[in-house]
Protein backbone atom coordinates (compact mmCIF):
# COMPACT_ATOMS: atom_id res chain seq x y z
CA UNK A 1 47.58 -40.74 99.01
CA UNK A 2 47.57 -43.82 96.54
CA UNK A 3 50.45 -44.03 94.08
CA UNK A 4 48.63 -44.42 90.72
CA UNK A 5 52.43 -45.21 88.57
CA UNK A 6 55.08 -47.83 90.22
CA UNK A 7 58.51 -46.16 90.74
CA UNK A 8 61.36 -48.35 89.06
CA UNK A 9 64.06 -46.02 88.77
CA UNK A 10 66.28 -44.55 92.49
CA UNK A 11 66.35 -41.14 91.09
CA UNK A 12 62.26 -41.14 90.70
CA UNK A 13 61.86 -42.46 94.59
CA UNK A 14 60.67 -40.54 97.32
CA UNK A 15 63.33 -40.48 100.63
CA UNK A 16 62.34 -39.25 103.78
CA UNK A 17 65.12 -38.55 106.50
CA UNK A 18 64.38 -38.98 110.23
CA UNK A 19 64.92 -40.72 113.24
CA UNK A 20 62.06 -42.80 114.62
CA UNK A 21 62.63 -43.77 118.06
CA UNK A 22 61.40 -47.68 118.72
CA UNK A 23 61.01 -49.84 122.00
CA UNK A 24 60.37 -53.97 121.06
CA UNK A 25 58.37 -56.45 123.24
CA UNK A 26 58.34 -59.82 122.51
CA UNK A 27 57.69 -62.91 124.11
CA UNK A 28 60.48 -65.12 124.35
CA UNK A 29 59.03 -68.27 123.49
CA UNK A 30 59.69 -71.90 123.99
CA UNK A 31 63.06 -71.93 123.58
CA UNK A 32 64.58 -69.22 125.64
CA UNK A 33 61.94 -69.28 128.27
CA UNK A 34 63.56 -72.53 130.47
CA UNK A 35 67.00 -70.41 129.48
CA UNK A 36 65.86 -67.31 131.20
CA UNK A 37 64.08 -69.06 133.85
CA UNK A 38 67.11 -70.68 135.26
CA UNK A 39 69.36 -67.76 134.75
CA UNK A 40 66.78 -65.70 136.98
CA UNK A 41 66.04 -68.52 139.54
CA UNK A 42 69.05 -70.07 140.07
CA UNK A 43 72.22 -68.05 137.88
CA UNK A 44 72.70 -70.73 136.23
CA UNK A 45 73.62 -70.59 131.89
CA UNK A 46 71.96 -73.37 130.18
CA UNK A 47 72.47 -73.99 126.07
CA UNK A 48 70.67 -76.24 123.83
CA UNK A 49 73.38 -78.72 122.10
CA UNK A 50 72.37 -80.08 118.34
CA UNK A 51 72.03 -84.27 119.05
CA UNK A 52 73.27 -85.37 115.59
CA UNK A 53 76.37 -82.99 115.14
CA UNK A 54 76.93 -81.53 118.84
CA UNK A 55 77.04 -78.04 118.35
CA UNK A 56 76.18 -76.05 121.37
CA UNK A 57 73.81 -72.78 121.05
CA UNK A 58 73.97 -70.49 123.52
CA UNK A 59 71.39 -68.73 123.87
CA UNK A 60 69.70 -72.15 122.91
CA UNK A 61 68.37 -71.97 118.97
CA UNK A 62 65.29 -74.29 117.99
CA UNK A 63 67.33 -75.92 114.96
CA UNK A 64 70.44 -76.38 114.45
CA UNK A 65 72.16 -73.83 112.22
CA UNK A 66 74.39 -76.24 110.93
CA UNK A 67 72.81 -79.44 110.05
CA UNK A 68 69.09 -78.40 110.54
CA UNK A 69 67.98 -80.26 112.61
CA UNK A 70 65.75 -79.69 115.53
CA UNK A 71 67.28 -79.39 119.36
CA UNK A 72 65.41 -80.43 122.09
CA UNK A 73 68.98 -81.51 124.49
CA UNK A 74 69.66 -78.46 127.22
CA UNK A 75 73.09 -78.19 128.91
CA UNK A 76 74.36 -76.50 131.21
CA UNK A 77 77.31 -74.27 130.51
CA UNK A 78 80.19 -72.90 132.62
CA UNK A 79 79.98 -68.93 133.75
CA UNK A 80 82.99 -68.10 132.49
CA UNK A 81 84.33 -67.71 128.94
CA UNK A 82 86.60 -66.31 126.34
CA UNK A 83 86.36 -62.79 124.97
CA UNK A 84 86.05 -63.04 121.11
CA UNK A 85 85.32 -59.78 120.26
CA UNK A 86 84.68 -56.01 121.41
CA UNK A 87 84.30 -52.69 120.93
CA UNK A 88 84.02 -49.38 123.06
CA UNK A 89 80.75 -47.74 122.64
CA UNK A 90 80.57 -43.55 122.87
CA UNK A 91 77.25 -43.38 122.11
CA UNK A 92 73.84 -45.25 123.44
CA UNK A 93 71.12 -47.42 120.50
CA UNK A 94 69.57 -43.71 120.22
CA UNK A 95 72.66 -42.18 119.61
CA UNK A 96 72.73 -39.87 122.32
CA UNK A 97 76.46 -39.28 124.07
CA UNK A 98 77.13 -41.38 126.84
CA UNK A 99 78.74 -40.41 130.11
CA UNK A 100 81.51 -43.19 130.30
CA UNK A 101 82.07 -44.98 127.20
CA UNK A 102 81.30 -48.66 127.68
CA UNK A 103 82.56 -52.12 126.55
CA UNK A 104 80.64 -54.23 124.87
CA UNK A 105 81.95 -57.85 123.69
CA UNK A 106 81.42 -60.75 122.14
CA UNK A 107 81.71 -63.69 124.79
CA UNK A 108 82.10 -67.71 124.18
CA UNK A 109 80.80 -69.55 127.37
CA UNK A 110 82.75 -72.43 127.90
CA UNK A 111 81.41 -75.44 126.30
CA UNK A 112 79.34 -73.08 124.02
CA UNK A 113 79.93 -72.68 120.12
CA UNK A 114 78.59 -69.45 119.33
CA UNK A 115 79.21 -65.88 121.31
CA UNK A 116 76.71 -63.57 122.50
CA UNK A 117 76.74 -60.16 123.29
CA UNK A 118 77.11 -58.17 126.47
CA UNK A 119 78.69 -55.97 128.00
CA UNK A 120 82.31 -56.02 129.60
CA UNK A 121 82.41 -54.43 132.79
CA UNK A 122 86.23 -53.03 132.95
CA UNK A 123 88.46 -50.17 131.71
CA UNK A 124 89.04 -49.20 127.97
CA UNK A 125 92.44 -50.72 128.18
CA UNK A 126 92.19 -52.99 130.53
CA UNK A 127 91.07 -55.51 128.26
CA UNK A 128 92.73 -57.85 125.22
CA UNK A 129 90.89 -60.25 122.89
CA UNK A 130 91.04 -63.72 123.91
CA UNK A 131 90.72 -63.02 127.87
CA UNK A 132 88.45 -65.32 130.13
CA UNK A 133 86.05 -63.66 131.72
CA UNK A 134 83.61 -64.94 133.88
CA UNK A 135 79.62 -63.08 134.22
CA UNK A 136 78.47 -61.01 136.81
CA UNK A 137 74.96 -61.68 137.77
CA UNK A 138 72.45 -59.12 139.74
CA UNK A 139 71.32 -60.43 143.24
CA UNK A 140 68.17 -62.85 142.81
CA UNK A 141 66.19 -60.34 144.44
CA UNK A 142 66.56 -58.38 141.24
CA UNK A 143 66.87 -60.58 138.70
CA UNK A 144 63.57 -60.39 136.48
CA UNK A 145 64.15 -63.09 133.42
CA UNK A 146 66.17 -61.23 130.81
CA UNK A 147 69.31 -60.91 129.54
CA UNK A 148 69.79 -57.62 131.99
CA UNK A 149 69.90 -60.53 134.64
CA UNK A 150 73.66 -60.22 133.51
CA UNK A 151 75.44 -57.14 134.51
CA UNK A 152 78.02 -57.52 132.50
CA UNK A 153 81.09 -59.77 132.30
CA UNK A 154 84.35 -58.93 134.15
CA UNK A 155 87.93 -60.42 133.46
CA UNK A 156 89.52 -62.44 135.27
């Protein structure tokens, strides 16, 4: 069905509710490629650090968010960092009830800049913001190249 007369007020638009249930694939590309590479063949965290103002991206960014310029230095960054952030989940990305609420956080590598997310694997409770924690990898039989290489982070 066309629309033969443009819409320009809210009260005249059209809303459909619903849930549509999506899965993504994407290539990772240039940039995260040698990251997930080493993190599946040896467990190793690698971050791409900015040349002219030192910033450290992790996972590694193709510019620099800060001074825009492009990275092309890789280092490699400690296991273990700080908790910045979290929050207890109840429900999974579909919002369907899960069986044992889990912890997902915010974590700064050290010698990183910028936190990623993951999860945290300990007790609601058990946790406080600013602890180190350190990642806990899957065996390298089972590691396939993704960020699920990670199990989750536990404290230490």
């Amino acid at each position: 069905m066309a629309m033969l007369k443009k819409r320009t007020r809210r009260e005249d638009q059209i809303f459909v509710e619903g849930n549509i249930p999506m899965e993504y694939l994407y290539t990772v590309g240039p940039t995260l490629e040698p990251f997930f590479k080493k993190l599946k063949d040896k467990g190793e965290f690698h971050g791409a650090k900015c040349e002219k103002c030192g910033t450290v991206y992790l996972p590694p960014n193709y510019f620099c968010e800060a001074c825009f310029e492009r990275i092309t230095k890789n280092v490699k960054l400690s296991s273990r960092g700080i908790l910045d952030s979290y929050t207890i989940a109840h429900y999974d990305s579909l919002g369907k009830a899960l069986k044992k609420p889990e912890i997902w956080g915010l974590i700064r590598l050290n010698g990183s800049d910028t936190p990623f997310v993951h999860r945290i694997l300990a007790e609601p409770g058990k946790i406080e913001l600013g602890c180190q924690v350190k990642a806990k990898l899957k065996a390298k039989s089972k590691r396939t190249g993704s960020m699920n290489d990670i199990e989750g982070f536990v404290p230490i």
